[in-house]
N, C-alpha and C. Protein backbone atom coordinates (compact mmCIF):
# COMPACT_ATOMS: atom_id res chain seq x y z
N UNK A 1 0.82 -1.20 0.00
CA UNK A 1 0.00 0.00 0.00
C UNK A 1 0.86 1.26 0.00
N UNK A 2 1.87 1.24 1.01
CA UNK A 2 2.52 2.41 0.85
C UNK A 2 3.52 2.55 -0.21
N UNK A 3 4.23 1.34 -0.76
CA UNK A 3 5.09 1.84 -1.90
C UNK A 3 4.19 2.10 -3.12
N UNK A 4 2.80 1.57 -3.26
CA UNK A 4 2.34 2.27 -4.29
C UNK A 4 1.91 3.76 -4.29
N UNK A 5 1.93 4.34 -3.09
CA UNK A 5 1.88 5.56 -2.49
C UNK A 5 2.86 6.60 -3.35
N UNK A 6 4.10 5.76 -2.63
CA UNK A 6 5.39 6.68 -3.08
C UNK A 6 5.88 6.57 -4.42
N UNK A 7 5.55 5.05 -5.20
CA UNK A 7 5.64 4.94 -6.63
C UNK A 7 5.03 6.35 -7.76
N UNK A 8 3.68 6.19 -6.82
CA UNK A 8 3.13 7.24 -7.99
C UNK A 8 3.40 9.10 -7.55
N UNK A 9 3.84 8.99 -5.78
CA UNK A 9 4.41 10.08 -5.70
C UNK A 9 5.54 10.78 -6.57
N UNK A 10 6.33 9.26 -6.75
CA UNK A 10 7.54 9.92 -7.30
C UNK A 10 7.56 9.70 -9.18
N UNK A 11 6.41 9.46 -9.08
CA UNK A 11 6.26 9.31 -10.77
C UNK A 11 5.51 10.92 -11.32
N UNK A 12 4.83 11.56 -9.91
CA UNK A 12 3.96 12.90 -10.25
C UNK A 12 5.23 13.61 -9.99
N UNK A 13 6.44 13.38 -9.39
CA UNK A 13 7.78 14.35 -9.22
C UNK A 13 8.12 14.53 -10.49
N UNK A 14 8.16 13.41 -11.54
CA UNK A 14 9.15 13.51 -12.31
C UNK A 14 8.21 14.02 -13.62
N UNK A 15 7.37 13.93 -13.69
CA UNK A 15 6.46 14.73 -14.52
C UNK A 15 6.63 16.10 -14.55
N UNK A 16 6.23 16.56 -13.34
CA UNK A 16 5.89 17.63 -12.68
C UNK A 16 7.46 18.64 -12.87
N UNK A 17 8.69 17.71 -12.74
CA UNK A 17 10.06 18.46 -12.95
C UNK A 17 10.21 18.58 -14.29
N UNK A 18 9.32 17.25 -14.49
CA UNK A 18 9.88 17.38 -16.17
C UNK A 18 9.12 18.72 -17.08
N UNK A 19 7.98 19.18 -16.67
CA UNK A 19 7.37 20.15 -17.39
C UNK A 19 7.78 21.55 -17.01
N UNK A 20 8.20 21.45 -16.01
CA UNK A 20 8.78 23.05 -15.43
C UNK A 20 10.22 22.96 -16.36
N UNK A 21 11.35 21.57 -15.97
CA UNK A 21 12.42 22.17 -17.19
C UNK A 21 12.19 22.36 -18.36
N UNK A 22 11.00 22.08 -18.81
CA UNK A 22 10.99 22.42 -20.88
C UNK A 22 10.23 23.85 -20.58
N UNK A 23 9.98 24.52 -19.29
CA UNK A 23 9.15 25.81 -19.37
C UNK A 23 10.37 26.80 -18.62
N UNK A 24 11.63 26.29 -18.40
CA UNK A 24 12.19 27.20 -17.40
C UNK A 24 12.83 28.33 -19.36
N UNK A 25 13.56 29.12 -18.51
CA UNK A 25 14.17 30.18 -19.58
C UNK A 25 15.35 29.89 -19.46
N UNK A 26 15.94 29.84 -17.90
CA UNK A 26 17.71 29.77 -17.81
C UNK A 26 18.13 28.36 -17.96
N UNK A 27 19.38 28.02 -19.24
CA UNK A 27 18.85 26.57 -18.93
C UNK A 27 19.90 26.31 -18.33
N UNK A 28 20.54 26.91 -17.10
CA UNK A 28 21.62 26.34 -16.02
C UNK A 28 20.48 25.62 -15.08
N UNK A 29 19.38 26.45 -15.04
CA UNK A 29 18.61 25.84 -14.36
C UNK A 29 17.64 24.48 -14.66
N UNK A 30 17.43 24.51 -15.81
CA UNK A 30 16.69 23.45 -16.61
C UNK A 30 17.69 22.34 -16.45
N UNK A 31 19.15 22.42 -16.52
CA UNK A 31 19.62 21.25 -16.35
C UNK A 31 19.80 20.70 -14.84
N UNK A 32 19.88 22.16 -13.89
CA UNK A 32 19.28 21.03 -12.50
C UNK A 32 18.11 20.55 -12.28
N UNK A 33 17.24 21.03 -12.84
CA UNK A 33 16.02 20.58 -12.67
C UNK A 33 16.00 19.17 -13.39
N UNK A 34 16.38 19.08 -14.53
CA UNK A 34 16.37 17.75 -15.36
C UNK A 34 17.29 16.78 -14.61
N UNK A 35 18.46 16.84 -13.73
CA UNK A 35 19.23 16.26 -12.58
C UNK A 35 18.18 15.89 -11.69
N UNK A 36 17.05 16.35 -11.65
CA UNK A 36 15.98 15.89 -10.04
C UNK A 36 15.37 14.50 -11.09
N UNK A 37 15.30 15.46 -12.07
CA UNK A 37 13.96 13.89 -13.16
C UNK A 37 14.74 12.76 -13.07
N UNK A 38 16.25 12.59 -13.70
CA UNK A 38 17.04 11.34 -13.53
C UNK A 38 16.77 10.89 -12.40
N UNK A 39 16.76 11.66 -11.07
CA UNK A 39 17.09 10.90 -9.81
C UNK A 39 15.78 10.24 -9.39
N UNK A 40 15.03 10.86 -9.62
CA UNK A 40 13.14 10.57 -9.47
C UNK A 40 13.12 9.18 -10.28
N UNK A 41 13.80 9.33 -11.69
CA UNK A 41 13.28 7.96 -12.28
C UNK A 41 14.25 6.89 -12.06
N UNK A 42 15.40 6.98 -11.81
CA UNK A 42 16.07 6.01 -10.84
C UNK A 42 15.24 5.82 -9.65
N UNK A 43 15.12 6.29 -9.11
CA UNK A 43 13.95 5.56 -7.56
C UNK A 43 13.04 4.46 -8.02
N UNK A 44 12.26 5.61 -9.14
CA UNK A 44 11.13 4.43 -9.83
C UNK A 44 12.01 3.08 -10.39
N UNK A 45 12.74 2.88 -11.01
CA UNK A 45 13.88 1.91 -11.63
C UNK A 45 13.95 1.08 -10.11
N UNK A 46 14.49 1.40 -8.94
CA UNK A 46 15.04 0.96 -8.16
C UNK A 46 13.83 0.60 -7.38
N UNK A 47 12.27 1.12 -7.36
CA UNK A 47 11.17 0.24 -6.89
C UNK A 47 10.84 -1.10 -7.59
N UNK A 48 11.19 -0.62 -8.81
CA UNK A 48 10.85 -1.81 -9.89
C UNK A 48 11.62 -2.95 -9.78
N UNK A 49 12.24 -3.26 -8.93
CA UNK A 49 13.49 -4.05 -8.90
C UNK A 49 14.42 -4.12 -10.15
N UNK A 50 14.63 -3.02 -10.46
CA UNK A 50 16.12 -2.65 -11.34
C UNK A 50 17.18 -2.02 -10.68
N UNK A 51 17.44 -2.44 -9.14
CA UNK A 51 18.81 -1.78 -9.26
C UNK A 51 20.27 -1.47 -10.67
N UNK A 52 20.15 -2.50 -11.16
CA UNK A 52 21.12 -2.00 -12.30
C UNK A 52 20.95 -0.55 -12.94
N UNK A 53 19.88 -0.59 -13.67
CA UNK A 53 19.75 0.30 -14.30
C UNK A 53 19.31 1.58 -13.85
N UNK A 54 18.74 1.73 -12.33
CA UNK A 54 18.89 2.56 -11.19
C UNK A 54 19.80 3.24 -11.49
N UNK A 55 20.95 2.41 -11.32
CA UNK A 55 22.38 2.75 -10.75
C UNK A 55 22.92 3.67 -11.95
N UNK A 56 22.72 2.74 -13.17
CA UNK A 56 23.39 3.26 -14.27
C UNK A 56 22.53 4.80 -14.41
N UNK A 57 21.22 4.56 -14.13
CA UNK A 57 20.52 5.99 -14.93
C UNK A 57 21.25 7.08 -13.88
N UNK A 58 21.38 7.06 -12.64
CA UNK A 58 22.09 8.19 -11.35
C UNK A 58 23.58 8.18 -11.97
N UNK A 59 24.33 7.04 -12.56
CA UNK A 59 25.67 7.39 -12.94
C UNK A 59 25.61 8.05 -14.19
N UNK A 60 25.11 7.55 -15.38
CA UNK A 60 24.99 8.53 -16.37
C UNK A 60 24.16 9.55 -16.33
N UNK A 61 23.16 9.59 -16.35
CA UNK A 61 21.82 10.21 -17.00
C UNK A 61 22.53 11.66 -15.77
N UNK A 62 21.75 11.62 -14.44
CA UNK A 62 22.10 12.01 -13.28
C UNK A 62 23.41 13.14 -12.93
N UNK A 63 24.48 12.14 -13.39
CA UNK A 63 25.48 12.96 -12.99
C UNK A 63 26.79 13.16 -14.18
N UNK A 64 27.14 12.39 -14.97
CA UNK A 64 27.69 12.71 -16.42
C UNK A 64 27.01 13.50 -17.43
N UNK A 65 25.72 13.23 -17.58
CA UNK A 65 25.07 14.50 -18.71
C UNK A 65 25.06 15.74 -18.07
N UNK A 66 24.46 16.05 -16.89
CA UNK A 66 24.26 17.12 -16.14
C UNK A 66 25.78 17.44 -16.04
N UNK A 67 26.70 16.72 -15.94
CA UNK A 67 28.09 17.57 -15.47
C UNK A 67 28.57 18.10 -17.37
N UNK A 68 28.08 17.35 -18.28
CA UNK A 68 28.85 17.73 -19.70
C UNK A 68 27.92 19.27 -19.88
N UNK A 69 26.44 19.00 -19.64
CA UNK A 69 25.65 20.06 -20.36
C UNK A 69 26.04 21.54 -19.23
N UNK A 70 26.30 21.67 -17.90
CA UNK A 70 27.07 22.15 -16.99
C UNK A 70 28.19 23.11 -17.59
N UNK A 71 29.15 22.28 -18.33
CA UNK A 71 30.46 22.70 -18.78
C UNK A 71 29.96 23.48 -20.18
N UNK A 72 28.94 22.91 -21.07
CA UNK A 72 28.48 23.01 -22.17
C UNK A 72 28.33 24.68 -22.17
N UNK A 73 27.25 24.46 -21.00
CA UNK A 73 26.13 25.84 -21.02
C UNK A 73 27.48 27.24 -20.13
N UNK A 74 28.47 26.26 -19.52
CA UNK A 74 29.53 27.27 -19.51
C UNK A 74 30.88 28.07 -20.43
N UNK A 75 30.67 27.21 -21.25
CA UNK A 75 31.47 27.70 -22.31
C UNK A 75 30.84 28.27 -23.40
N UNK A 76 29.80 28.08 -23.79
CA UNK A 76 28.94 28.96 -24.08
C UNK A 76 28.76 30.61 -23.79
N UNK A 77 28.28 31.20 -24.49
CA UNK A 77 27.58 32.97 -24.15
C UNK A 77 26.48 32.59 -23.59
N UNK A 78 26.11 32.50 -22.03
CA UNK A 78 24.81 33.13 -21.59
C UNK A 78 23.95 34.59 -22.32
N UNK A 79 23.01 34.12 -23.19
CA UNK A 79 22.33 34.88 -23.54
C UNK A 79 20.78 34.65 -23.73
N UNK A 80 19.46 35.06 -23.18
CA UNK A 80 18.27 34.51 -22.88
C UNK A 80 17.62 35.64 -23.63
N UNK A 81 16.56 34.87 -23.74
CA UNK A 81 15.82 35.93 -24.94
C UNK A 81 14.50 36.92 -23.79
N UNK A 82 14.24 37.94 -24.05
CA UNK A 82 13.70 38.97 -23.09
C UNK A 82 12.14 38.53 -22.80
């Protein structure tokens, strides 16, 4: 009863993050925000009994894309449209 609780809690997280990052403007911020969705859907992965791919989505998805797009959006010109 209760992990289906928190299943669909954390399935309305990752929705819910996921539509605010395709609506944010700054996307330093869109990519932390998209860092919460990986971690949200690793949980779900890791209710499902997938630790593997848990693991893998928090090692890649999680923390290698977010650290490339990070460096990306820093070498880049910050420039946002008005």
């Amino acid at each position: 009863m209760i992990e289906a609780i928190i299943f669909k809690l954390l399935l309305m997280v990752s929705i819910i993050t996921a539509i605010i990052a395709i609506r944010m403007k700054d996307l330093l911020y869109a990519v932390i925000v998209l860092a919460i969705v990986d971690l949200s859907l690793a949980a779900l992965f890791f209710m499902l009994a997938a630790p593997d791919i848990a693991i893998t989505q928090v090692a890649v998805c999680a923390a290698l894309a977010t650290f490339i797009f990070m460096i990306t959006i820093h070498k880049t010109e910050r420039r946002e449209r008005p």
